[in-house]
C-alpha atoms as a PDB file:
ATOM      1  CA  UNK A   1     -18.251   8.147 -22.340  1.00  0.00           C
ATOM      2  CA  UNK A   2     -16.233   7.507 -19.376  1.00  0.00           C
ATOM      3  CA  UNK A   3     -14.946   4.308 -17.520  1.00  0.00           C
ATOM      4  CA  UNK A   4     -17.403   1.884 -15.640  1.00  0.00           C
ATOM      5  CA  UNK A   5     -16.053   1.771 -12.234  1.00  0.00           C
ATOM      6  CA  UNK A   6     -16.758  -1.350  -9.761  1.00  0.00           C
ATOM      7  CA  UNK A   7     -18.721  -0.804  -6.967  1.00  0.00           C
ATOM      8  CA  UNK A   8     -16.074  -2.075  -4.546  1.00  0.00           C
ATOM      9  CA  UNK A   9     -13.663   0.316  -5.858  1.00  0.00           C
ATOM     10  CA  UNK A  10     -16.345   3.474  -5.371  1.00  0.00           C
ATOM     11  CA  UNK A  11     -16.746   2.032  -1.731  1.00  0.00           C
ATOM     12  CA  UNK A  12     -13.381   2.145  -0.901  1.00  0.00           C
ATOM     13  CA  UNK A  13     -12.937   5.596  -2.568  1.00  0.00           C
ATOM     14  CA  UNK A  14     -15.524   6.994  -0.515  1.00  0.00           C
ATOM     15  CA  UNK A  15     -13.961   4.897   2.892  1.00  0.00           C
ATOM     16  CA  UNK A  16     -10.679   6.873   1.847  1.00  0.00           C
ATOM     17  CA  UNK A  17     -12.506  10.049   1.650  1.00  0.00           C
ATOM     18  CA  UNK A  18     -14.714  10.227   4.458  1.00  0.00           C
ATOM     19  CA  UNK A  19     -11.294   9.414   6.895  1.00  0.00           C
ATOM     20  CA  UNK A  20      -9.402  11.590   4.769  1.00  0.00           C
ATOM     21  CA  UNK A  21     -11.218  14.016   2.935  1.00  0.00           C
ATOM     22  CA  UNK A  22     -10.197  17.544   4.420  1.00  0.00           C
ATOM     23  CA  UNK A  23      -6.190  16.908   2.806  1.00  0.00           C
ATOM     24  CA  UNK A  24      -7.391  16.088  -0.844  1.00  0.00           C
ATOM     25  CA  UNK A  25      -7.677  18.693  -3.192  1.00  0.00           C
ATOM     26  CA  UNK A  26      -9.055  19.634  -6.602  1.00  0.00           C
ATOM     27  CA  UNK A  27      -5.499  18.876  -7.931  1.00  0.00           C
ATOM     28  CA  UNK A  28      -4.808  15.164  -9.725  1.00  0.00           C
ATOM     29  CA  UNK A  29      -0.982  15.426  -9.166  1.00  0.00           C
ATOM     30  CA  UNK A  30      -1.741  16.283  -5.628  1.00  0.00           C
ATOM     31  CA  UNK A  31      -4.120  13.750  -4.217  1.00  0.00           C
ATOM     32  CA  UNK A  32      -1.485  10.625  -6.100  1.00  0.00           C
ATOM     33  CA  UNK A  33       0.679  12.080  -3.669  1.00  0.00           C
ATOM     34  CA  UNK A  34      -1.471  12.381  -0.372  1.00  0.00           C
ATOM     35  CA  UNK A  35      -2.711   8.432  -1.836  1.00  0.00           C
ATOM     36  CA  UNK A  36       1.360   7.546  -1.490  1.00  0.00           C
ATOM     37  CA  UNK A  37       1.577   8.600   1.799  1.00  0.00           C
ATOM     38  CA  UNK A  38      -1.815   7.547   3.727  1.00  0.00           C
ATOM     39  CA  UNK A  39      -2.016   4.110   1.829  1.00  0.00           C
ATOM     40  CA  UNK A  40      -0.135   1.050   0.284  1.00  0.00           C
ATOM     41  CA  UNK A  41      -1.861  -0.004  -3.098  1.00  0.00           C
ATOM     42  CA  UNK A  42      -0.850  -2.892  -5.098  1.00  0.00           C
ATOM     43  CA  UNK A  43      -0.069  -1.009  -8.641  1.00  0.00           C
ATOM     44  CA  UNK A  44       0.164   2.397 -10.091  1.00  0.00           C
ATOM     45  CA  UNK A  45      -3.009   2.111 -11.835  1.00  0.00           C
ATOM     46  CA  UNK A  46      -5.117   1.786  -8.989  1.00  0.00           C
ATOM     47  CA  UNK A  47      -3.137   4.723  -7.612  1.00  0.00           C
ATOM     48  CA  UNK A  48      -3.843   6.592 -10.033  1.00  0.00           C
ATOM     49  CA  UNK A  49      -7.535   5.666 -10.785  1.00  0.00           C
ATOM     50  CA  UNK A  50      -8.549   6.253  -7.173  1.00  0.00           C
ATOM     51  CA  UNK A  51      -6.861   9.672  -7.430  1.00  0.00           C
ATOM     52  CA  UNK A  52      -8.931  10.646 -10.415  1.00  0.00           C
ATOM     53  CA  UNK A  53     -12.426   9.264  -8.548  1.00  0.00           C
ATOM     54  CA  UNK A  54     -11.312  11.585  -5.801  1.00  0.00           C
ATOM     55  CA  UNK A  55     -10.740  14.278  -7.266  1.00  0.00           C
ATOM     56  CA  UNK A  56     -14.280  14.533  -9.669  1.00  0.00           C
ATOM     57  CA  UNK A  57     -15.861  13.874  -6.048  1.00  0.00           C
ATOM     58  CA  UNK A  58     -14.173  16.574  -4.706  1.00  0.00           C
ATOM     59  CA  UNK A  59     -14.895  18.974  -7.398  1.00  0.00           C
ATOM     60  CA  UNK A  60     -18.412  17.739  -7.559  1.00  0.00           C
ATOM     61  CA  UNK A  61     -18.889  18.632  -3.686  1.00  0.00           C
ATOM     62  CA  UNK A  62     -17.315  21.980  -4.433  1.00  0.00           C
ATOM     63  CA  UNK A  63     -19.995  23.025  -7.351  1.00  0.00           C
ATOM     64  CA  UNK A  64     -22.465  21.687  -4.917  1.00  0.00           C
END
């Protein structure tokens, strides 16, 4: 089973994607680097958790 994620953290995730969406990528290491550059967030894990959201969203819009 996977995480429970907050809904203010999904809204903000999809904020971030619908400004940014055409430079993420299918690639994890990738989109923690495009998150460095376009935003400031408070701690690594966040980084890293809203670079994992982004990219099953990504991939899920690709299958679609």
């Amino acid at each position: 089973m996977g995480r429970i994620l907050h809904g203010k953290f999904r809204r903000e995730a999809n904020k971030i994607l619908e400004k940014y969406g055409d430079l993420f990528t299918t690639d994890y290491r990738k989109n923690i680097k495009i998150l460095e550059a376009i935003t400031v967030l408070p701690s690594k894990r966040l980084r890293n958790m809203l670079a994992g959201y982004i990219t099953r969203q990504i991939k899920k819009l690709q299958s679609s």
